[in-house]
Protein backbone atom coordinates (compact mmCIF):
# COMPACT_ATOMS: atom_id res chain seq x y z
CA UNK A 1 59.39 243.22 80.09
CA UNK A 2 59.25 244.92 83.50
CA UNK A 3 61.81 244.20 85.95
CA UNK A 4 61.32 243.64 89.51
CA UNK A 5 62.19 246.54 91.33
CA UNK A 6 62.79 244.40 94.71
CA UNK A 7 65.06 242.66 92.49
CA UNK A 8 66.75 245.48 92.12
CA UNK A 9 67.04 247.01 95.23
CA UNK A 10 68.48 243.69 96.46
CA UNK A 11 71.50 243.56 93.69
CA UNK A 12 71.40 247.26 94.33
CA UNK A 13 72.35 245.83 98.42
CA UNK A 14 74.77 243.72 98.02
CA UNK A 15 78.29 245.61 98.13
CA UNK A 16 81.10 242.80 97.62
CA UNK A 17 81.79 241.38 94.77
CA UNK A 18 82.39 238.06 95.57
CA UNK A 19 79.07 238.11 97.33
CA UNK A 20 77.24 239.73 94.30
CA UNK A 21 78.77 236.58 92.29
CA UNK A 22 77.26 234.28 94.58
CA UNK A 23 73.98 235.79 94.61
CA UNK A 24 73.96 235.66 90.85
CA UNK A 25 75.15 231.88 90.69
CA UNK A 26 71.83 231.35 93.05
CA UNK A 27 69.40 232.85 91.15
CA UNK A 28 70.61 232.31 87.98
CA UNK A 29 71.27 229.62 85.93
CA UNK A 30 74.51 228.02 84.44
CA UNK A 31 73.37 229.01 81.16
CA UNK A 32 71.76 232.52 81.99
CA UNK A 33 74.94 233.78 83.28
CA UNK A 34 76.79 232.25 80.43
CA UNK A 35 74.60 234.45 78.04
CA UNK A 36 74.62 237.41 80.23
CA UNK A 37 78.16 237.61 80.08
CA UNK A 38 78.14 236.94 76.55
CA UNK A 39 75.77 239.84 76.48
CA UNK A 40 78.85 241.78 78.28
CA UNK A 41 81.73 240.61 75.81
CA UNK A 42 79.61 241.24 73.19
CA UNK A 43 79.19 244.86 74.12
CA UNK A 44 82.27 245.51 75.02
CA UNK A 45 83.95 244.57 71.63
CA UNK A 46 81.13 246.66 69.76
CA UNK A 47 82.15 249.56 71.89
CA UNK A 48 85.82 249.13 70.66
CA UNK A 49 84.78 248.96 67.37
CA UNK A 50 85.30 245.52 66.52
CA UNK A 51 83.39 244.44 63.68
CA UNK A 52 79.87 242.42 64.04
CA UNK A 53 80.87 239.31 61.36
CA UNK A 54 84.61 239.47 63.87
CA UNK A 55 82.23 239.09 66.61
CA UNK A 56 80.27 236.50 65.18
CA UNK A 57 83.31 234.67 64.49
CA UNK A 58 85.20 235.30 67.74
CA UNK A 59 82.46 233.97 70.33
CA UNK A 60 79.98 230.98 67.37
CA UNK A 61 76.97 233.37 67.35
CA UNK A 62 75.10 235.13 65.03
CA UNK A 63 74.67 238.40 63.86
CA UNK A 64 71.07 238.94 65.10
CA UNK A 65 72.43 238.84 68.71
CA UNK A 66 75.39 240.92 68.14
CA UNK A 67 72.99 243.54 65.82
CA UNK A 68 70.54 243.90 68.82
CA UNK A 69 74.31 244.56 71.52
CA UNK A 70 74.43 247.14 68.28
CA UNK A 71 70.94 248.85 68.71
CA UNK A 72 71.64 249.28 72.40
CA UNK A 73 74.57 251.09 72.17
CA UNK A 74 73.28 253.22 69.08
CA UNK A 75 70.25 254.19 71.54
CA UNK A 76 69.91 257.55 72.63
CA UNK A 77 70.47 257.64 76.73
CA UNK A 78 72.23 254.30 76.60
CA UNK A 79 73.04 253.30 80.45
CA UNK A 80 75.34 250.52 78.45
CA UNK A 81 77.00 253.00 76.40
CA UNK A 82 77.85 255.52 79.31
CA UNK A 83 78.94 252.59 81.71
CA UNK A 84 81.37 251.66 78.56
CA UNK A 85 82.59 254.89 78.03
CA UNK A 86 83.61 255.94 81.78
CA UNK A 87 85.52 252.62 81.66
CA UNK A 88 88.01 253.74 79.48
């Protein structure tokens, strides 16, 4: 999947927050943000080592969307894994 660069460059624009999370609510879905931040949680557990069956349990899912959170961060030149790690 490509994403729009335009797209980009627009979210790229938009400096406060509050704005940002307005934008989002407008182009987004209810239920795409949901699983976006899902997406986030998800991560961010993996990254502190929590187990995937923990995570499955914690948050109802399954382990084929916490495996794939898995591959990202296991992938070489990870933007996810580098954004994690400067956060802590």
């Amino acid at each position: 999947m490509h994403i729009d660069q335009e797209l980009l460059d627009v979210i790229l624009s938009i400096k406060n927050k509050d704005e940002l999370g307005l934008f989002f609510e407008e182009i987004f879905t209810p239920a795409e943000l949901s699983d976006l931040s899902l997406r986030w949680k998800l991560l961010k557990d993996l990254h502190r080592g929590m187990t995937q069956r923990k995570i499955a349990e914690k948050y109802g899912i399954s382990l084929c969307k916490i495996t794939r959170g898995s591959k990202v961060l296991k992938k070489k030149g990870s933007v996810a894994l580098n954004v994690l790690d400067s956060m802590n």
